[in-house]
N, C-alpha and C. Protein backbone atom coordinates (compact mmCIF):
# COMPACT_ATOMS: atom_id res chain seq x y z
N UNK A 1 0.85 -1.19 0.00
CA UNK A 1 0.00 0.00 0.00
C UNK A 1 0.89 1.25 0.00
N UNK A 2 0.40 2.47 -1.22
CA UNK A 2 1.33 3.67 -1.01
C UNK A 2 1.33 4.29 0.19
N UNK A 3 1.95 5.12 0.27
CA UNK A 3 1.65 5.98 1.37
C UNK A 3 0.64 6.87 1.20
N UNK A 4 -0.12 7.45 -0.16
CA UNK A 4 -0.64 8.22 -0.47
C UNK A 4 -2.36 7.32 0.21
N UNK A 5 -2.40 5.71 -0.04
CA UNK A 5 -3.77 4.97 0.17
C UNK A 5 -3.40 4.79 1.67
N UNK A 6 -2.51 5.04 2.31
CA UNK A 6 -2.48 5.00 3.52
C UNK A 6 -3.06 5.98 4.53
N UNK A 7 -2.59 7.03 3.93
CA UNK A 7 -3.69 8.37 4.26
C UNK A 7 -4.88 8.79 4.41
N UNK A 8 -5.05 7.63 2.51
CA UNK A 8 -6.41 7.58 2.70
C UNK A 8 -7.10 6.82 3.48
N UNK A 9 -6.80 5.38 4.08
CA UNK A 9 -7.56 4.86 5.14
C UNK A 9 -7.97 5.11 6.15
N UNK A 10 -6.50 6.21 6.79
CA UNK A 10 -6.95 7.05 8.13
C UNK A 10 -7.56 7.85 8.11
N UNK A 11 -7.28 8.38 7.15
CA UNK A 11 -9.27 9.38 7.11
C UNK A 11 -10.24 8.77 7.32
N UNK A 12 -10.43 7.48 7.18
CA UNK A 12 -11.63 6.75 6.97
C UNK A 12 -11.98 6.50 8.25
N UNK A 13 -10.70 6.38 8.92
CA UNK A 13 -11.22 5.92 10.53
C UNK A 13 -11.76 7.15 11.25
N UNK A 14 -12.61 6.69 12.24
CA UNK A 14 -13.34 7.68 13.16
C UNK A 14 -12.97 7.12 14.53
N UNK A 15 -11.97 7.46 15.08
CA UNK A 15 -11.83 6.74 16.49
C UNK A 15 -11.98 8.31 17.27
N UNK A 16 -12.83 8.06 18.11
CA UNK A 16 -13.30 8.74 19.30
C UNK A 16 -12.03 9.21 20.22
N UNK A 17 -11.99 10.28 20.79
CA UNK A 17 -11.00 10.81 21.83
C UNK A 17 -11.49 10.29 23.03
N UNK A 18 -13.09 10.13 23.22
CA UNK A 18 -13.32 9.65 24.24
C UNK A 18 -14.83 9.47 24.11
N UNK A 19 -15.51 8.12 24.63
CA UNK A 19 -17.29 8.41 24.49
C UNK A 19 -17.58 7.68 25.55
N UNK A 20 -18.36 9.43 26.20
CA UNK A 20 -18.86 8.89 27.75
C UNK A 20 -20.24 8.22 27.46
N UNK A 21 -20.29 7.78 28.65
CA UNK A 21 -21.83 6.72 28.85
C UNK A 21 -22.68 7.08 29.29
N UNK A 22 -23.45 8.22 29.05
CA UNK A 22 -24.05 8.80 29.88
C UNK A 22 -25.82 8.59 30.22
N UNK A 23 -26.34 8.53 31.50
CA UNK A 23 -27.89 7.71 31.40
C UNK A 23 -28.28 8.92 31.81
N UNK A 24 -29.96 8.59 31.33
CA UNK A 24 -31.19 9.78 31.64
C UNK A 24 -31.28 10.48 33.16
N UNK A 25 -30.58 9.37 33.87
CA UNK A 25 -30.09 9.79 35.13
C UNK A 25 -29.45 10.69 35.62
N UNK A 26 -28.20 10.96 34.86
CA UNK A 26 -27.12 11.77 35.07
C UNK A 26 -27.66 13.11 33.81
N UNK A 27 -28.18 12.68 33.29
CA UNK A 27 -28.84 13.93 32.26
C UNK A 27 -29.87 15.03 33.15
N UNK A 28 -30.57 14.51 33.62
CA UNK A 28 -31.88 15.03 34.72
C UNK A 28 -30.84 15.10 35.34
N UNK A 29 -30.11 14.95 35.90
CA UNK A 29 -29.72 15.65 37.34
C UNK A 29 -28.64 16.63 36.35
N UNK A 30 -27.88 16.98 35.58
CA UNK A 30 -27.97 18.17 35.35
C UNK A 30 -28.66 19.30 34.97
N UNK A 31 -29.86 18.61 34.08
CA UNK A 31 -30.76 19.87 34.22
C UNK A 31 -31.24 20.10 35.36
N UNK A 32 -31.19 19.70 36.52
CA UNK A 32 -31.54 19.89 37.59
C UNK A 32 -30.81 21.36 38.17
N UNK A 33 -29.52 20.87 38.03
CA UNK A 33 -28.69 22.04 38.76
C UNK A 33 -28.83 23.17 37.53
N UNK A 34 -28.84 23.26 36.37
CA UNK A 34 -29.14 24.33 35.53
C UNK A 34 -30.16 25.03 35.85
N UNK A 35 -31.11 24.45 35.87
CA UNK A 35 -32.74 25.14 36.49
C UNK A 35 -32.81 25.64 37.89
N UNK A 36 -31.59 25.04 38.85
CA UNK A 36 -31.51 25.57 40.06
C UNK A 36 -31.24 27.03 40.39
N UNK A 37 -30.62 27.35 39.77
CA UNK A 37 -30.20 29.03 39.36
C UNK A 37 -28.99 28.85 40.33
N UNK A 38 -28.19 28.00 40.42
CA UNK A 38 -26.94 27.68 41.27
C UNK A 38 -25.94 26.85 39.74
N UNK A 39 -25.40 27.26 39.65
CA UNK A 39 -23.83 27.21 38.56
C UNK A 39 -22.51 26.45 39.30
N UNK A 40 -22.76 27.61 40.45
CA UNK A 40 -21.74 26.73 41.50
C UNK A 40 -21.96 26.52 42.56
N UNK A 41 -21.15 25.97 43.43
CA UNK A 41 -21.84 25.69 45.08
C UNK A 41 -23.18 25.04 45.18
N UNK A 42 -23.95 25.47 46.02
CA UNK A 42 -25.51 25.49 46.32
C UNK A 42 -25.46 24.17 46.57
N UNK A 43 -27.02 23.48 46.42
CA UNK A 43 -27.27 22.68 47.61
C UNK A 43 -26.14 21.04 46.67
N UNK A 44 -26.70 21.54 45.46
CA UNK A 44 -25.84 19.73 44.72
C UNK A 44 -24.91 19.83 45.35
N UNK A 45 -24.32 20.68 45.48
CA UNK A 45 -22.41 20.78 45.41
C UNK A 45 -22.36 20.24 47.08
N UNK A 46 -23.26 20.65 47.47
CA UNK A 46 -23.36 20.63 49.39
C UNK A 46 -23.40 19.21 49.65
N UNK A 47 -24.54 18.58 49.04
CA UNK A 47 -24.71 17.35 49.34
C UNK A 47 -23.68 16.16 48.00
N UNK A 48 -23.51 16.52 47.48
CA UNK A 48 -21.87 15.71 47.04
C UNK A 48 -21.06 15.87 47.69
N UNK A 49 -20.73 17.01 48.41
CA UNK A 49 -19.19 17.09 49.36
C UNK A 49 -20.17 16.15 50.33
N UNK A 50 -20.99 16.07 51.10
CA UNK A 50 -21.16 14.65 52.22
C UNK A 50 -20.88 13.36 51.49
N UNK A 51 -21.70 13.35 50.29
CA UNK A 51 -21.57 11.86 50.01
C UNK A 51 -20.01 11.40 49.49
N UNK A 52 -19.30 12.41 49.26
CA UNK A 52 -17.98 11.82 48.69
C UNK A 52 -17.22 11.64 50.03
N UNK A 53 -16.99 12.41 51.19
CA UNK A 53 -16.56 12.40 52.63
C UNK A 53 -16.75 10.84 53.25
N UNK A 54 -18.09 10.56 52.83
CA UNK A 54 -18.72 9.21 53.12
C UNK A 54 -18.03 8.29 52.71
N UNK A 55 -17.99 8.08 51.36
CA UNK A 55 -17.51 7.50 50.42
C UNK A 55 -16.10 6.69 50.89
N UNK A 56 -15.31 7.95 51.43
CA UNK A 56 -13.65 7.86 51.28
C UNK A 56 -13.49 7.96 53.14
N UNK A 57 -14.67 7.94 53.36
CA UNK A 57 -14.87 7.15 55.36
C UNK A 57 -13.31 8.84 55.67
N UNK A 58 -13.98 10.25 55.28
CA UNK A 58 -13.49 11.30 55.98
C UNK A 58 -13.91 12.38 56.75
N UNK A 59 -14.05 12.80 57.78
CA UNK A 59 -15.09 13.99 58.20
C UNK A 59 -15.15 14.63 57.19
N UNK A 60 -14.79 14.89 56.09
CA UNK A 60 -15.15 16.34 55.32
C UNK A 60 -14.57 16.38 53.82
N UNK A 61 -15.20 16.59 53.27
CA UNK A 61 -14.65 17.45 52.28
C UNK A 61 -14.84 18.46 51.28
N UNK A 62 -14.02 19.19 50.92
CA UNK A 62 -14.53 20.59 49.94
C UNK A 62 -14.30 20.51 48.75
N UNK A 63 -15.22 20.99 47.89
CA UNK A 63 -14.87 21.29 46.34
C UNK A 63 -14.63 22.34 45.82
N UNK A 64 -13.49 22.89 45.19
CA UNK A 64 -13.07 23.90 44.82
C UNK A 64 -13.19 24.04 42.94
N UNK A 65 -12.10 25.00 43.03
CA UNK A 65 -12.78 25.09 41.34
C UNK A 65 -11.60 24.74 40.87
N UNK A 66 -10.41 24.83 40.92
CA UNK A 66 -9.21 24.21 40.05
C UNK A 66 -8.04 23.25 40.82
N UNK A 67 -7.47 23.09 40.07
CA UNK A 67 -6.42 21.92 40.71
C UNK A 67 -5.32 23.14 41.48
N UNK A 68 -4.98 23.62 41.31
CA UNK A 68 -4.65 25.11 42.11
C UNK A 68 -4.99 25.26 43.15
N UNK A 69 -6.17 25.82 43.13
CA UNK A 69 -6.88 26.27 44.62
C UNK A 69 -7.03 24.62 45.22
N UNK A 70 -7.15 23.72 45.29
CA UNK A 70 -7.09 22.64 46.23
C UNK A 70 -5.59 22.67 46.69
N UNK A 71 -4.52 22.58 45.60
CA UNK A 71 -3.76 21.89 45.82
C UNK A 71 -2.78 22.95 47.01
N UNK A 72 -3.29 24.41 46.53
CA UNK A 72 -2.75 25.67 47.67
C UNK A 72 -3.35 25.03 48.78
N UNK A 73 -4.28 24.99 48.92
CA UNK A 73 -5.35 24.32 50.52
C UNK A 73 -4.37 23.73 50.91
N UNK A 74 -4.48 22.71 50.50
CA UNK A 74 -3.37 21.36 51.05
C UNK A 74 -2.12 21.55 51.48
N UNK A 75 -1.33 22.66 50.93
CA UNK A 75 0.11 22.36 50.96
C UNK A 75 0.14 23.56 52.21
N UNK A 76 -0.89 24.36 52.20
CA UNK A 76 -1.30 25.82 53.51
C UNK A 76 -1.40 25.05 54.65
N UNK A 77 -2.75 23.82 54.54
CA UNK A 77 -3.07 23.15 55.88
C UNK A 77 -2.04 22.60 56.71
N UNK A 78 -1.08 22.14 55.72
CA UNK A 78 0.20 21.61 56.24
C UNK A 78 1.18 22.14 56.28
N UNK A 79 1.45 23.40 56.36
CA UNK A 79 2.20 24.73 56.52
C UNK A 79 3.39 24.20 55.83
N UNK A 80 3.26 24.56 54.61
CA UNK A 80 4.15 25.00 53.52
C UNK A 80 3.84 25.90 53.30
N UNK A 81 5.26 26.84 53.53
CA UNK A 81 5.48 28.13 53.57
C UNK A 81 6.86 28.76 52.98
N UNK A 82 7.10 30.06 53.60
CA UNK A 82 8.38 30.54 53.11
C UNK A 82 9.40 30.31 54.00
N UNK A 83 10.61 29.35 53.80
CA UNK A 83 11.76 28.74 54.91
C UNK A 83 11.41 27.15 54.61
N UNK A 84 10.32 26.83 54.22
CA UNK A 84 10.00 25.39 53.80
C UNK A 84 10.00 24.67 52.54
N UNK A 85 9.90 23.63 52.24
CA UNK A 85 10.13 23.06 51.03
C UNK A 85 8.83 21.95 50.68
N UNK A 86 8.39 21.43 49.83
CA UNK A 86 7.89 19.74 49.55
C UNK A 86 8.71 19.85 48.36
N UNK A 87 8.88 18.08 48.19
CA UNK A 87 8.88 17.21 47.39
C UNK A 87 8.11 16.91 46.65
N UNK A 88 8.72 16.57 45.19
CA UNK A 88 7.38 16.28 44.23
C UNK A 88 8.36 15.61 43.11
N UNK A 89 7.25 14.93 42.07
CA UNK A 89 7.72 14.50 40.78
C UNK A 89 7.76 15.51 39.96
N UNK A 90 8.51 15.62 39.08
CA UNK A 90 8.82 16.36 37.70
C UNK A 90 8.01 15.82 36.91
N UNK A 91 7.44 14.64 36.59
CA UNK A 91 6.25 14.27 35.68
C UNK A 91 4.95 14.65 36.10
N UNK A 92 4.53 15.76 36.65
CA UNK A 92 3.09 16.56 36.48
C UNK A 92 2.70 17.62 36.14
N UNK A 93 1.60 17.86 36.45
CA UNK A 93 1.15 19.71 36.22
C UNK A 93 1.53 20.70 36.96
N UNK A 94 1.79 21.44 35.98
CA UNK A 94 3.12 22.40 36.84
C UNK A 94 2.30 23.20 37.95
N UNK A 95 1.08 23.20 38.03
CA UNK A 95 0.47 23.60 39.17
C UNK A 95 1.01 23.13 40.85
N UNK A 96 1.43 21.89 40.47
CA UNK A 96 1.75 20.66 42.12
C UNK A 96 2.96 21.37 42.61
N UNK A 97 4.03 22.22 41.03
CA UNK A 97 5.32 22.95 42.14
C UNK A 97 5.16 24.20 42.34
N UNK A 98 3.76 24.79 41.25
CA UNK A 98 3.69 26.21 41.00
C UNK A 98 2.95 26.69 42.61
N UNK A 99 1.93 25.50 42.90
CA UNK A 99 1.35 26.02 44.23
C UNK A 99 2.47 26.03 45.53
N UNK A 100 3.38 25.46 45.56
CA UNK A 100 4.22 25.79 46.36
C UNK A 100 4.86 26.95 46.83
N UNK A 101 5.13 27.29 45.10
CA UNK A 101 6.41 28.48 45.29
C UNK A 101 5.22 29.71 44.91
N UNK A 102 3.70 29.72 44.82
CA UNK A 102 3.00 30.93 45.46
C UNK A 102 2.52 30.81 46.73
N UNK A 103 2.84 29.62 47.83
CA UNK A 103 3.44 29.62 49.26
C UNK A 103 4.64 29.89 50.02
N UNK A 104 5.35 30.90 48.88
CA UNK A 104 6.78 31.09 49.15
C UNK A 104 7.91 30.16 49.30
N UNK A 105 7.53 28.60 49.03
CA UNK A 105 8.29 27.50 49.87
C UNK A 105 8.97 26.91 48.35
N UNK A 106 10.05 26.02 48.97
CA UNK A 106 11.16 25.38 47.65
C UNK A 106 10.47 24.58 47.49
N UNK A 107 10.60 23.72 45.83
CA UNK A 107 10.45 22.75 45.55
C UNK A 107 11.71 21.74 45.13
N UNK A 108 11.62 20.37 45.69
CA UNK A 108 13.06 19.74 45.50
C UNK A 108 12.12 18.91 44.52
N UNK A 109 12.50 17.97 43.40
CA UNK A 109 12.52 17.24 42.29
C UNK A 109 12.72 15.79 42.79
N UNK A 110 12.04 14.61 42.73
CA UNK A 110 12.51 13.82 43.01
C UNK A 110 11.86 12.64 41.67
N UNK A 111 12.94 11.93 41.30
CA UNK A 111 12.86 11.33 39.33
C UNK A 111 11.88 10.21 39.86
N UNK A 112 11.72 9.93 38.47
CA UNK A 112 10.64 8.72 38.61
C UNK A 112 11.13 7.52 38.64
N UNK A 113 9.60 6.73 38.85
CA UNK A 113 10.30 4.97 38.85
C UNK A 113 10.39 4.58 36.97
N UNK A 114 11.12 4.24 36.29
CA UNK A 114 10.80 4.05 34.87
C UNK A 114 10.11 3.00 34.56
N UNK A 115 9.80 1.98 35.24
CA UNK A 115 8.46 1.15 35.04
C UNK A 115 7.67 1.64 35.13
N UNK A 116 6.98 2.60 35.99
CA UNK A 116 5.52 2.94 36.03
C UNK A 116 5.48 4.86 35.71
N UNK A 117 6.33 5.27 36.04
CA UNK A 117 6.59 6.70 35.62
C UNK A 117 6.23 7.54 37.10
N UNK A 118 6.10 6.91 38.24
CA UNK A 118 5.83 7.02 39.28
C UNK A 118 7.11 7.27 40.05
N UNK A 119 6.78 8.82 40.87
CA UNK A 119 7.56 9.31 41.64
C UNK A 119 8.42 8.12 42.85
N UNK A 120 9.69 8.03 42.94
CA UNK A 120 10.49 6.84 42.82
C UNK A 120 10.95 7.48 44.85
N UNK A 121 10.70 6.62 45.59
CA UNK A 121 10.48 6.56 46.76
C UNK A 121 12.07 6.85 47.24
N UNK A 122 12.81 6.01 46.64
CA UNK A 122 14.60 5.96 46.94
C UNK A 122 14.89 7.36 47.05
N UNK A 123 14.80 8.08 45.85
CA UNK A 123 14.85 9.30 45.48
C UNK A 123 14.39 10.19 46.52
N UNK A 124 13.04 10.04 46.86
CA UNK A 124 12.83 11.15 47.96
C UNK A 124 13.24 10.79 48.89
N UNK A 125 13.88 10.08 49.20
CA UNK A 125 14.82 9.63 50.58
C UNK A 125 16.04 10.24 50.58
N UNK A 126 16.74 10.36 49.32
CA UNK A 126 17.55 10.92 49.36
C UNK A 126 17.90 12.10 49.42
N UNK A 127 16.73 12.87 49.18
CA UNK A 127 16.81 14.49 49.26
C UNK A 127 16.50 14.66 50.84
N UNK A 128 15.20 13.50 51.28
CA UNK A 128 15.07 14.25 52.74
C UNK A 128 16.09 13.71 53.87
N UNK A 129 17.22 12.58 53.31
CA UNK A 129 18.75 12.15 53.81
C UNK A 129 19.52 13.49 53.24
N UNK A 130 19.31 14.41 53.13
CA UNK A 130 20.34 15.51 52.46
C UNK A 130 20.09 16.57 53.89
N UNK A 131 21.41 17.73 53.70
CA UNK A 131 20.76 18.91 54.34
C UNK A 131 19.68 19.56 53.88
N UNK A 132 18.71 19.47 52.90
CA UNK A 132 18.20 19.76 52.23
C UNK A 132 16.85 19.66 53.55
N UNK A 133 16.56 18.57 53.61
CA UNK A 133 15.69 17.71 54.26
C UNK A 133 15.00 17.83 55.44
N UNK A 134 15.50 18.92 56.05
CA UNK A 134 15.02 19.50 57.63
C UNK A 134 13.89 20.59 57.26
N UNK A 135 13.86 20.89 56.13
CA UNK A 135 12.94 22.05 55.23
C UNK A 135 11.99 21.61 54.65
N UNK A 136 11.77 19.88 54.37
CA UNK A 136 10.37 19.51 53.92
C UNK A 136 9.44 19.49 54.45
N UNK A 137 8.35 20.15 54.59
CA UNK A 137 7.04 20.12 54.78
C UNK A 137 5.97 19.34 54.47
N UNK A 138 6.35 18.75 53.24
CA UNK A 138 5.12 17.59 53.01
C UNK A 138 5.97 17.04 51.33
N UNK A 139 5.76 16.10 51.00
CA UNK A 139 6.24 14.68 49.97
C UNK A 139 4.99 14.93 49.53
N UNK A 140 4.96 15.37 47.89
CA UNK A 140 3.23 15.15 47.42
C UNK A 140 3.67 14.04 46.20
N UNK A 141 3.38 12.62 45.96
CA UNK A 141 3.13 11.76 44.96
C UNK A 141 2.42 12.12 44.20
N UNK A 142 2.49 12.13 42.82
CA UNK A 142 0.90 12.18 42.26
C UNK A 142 1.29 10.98 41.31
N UNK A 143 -0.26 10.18 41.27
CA UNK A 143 -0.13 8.91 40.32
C UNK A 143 -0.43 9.06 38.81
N UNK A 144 0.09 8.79 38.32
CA UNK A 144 0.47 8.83 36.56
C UNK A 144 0.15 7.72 35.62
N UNK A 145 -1.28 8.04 35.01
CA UNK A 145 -1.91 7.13 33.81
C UNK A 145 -2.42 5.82 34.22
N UNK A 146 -2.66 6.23 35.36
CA UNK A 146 -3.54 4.72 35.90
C UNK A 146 -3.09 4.11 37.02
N UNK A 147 -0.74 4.37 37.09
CA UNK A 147 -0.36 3.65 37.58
C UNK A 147 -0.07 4.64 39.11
N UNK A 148 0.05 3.35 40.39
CA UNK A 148 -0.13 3.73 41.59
C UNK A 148 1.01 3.84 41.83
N UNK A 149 1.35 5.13 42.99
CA UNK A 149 3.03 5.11 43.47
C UNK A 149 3.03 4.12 44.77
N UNK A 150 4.32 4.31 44.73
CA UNK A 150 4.13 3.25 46.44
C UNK A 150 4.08 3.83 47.02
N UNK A 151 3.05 3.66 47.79
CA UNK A 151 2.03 4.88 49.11
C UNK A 151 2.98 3.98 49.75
N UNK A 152 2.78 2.82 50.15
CA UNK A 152 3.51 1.99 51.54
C UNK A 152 4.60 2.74 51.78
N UNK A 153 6.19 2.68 50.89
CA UNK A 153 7.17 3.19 50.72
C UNK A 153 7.22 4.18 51.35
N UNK A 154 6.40 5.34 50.70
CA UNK A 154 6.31 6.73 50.77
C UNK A 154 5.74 7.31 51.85
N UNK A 155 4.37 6.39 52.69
CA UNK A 155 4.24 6.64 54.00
C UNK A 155 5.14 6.45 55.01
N UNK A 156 5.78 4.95 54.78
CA UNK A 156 6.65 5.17 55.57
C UNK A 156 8.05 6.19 55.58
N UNK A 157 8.53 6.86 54.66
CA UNK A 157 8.97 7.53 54.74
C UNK A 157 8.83 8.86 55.53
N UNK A 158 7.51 9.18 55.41
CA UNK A 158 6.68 10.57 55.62
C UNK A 158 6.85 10.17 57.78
N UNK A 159 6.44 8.78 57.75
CA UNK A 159 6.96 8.70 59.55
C UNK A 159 8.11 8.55 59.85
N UNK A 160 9.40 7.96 59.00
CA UNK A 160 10.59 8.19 59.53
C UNK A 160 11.17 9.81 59.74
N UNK A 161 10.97 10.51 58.74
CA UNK A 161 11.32 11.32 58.71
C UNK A 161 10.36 12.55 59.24
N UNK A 162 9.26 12.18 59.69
CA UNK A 162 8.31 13.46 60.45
C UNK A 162 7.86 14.73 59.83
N UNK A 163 7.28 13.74 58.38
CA UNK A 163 7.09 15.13 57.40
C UNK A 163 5.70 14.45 56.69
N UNK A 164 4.45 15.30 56.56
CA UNK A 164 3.83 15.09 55.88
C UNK A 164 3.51 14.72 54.46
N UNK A 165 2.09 14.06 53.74
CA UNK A 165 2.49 14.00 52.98
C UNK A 165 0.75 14.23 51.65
N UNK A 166 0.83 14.35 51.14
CA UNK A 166 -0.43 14.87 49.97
C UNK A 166 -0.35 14.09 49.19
N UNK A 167 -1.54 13.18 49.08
CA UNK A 167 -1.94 12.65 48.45
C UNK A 167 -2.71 12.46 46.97
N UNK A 168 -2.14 13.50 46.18
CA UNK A 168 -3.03 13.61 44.93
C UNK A 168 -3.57 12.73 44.01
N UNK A 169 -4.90 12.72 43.87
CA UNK A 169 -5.35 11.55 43.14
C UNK A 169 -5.95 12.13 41.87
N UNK A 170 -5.05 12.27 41.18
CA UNK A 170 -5.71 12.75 39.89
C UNK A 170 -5.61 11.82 38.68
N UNK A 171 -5.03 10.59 39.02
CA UNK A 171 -5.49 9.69 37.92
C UNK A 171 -6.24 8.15 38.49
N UNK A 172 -6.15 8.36 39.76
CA UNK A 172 -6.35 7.46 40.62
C UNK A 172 -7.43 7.82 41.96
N UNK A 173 -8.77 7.42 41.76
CA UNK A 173 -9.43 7.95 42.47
C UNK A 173 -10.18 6.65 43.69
N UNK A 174 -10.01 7.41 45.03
CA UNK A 174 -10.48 5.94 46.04
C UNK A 174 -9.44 5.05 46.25
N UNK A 175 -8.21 4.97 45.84
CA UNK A 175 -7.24 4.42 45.77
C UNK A 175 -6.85 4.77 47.25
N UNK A 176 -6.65 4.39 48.39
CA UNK A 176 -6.81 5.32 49.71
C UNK A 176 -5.52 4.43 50.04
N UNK A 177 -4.42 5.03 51.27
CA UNK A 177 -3.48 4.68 51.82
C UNK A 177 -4.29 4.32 53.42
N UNK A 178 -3.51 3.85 54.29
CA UNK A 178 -4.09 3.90 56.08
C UNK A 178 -3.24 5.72 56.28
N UNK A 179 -4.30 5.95 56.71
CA UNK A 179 -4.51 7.44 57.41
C UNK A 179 -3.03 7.63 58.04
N UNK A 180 -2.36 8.65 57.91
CA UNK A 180 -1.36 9.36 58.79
C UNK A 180 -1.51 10.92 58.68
N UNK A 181 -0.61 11.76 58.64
CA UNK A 181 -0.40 13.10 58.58
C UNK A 181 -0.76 13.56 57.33
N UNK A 182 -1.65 13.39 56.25
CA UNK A 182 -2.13 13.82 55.29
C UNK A 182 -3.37 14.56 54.78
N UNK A 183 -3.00 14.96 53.74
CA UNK A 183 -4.44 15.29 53.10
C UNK A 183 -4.72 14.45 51.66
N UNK A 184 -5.64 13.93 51.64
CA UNK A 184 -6.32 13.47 50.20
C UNK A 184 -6.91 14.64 49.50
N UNK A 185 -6.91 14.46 48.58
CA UNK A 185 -6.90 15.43 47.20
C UNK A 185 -7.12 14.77 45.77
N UNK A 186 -8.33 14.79 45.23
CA UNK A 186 -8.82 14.32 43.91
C UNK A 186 -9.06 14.92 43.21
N UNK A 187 -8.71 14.99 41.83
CA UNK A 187 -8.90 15.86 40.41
C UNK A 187 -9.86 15.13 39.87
N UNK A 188 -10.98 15.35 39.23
CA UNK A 188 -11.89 14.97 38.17
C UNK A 188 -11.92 15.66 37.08
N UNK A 189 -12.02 14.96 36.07
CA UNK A 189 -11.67 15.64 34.66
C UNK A 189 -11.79 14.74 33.70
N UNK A 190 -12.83 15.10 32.51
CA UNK A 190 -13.19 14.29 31.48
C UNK A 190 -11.84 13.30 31.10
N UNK A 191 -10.82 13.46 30.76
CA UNK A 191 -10.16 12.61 30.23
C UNK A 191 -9.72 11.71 31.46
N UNK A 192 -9.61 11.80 32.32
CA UNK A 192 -9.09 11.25 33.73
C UNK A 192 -10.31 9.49 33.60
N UNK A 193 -9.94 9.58 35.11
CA UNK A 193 -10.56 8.58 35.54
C UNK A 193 -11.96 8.55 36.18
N UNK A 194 -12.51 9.60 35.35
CA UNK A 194 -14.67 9.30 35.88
C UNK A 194 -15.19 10.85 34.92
N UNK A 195 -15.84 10.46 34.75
CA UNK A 195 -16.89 11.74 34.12
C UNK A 195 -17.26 12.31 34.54
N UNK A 196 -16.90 14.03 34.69
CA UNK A 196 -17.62 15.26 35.11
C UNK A 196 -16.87 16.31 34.87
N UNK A 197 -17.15 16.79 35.39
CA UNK A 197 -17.00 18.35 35.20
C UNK A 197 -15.83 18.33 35.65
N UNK A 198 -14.86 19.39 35.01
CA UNK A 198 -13.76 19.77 36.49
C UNK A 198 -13.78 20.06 37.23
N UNK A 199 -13.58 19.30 38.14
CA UNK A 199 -13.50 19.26 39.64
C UNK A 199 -12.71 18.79 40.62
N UNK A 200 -12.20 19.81 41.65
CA UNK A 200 -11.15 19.11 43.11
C UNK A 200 -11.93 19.14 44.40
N UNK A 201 -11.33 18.37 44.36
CA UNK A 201 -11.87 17.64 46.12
C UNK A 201 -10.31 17.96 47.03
N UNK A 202 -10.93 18.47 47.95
CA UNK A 202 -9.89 18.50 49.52
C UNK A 202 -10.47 18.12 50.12
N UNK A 203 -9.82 17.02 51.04
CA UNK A 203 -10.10 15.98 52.18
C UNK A 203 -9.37 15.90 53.12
């Protein structure tokens, strides 16, 4: 086949970027909130933050409007600040180092695992084994294309060393560690892992 009938076949194809599933269910309940004269907040938004709290067995949680404003929450609650630092992967949205350093605080880099592309546990050991390390404030993982970091690893790290740690779940949702010094934090987003709107959760 030329290259020229090759061209032409892929035109021919129609493969979808993505096709949600959506039932009369989830249809009515948005016209619901349209007709509510509430856009944002109000009572849906009220009673989803209980049922997701429920859900993930947490007293609470809030929905904000970007991966930003949660991810500032999080890294504030756990006082990252100016004189402080977290840890993070270089494989995310530059929001996870950008919210830091508009908390005045450093960000140290720690490489990935190359099997899974997942922030590599050794690595952040070694920065918070550095002088570096008396300045971390919180270790934030975030999981990448499905695949999970090692929470085990990484919690235990977060208790040897007496530093919190953020849990971002933006490709990985319900995926829950056993409770220590953290905050959970979920991104929703059409291409992600569930259908809706954009949306963050702080927990």
């Amino acid at each position: 086949m030329s290259l020229s009938e090759q061209k032409t076949e892929l035109k021919k194809m129609n493969v979808p970027f993505f096709k949600a599933s959506i039932s009369e269910e989830e249809e009515q309940a948005c016209t619901n909130v349209l007709r509510s004269g509430w856009l944002t907040t109000g009572k849906e938004t009220h009673e989803f933050e209980k049922e997701f709290a429920q859900k993930i067995n947490s007293p609470f949680a809030l929905a904000v409007n970007s991966n930003t404003s949660g991810m500032i929450l999080a890294m504030e609650a756990l006082g990252v600040k100016p004189g402080k630092a977290v840890i993070t992967t270089p494989y995310t949205f530059v929001s996870t180092a950008a919210s830091a350093r508009h908390l005045g605080a450093d960000v140290y880099f720690a490489d990935i695992e190359k099997e899974n592309y997942s922030i590599d546990p050794e690595k952040i050991e070694e920065i918070l084994k550095s002088p570096h390390g008396k300045n971390v404030a919180a270790i934030v993982p975030v999981h990448i294309a499905g695949n999970v970091c090692n929470m085990k690893h990484i919690m235990e790290l977060a208790e040897k060393y007496k530093t919190a740690h953020i849990h971002f779940q933006a490709k990985r949702v319900l995926d829950l560690p056993e409770q220590s010094e953290t905050q959970e934090y979920f991104h929703f987003m059409q291409q992600k892992q569930s259908l809706a709107a954009k949306a963050e959760w702080f927990v």
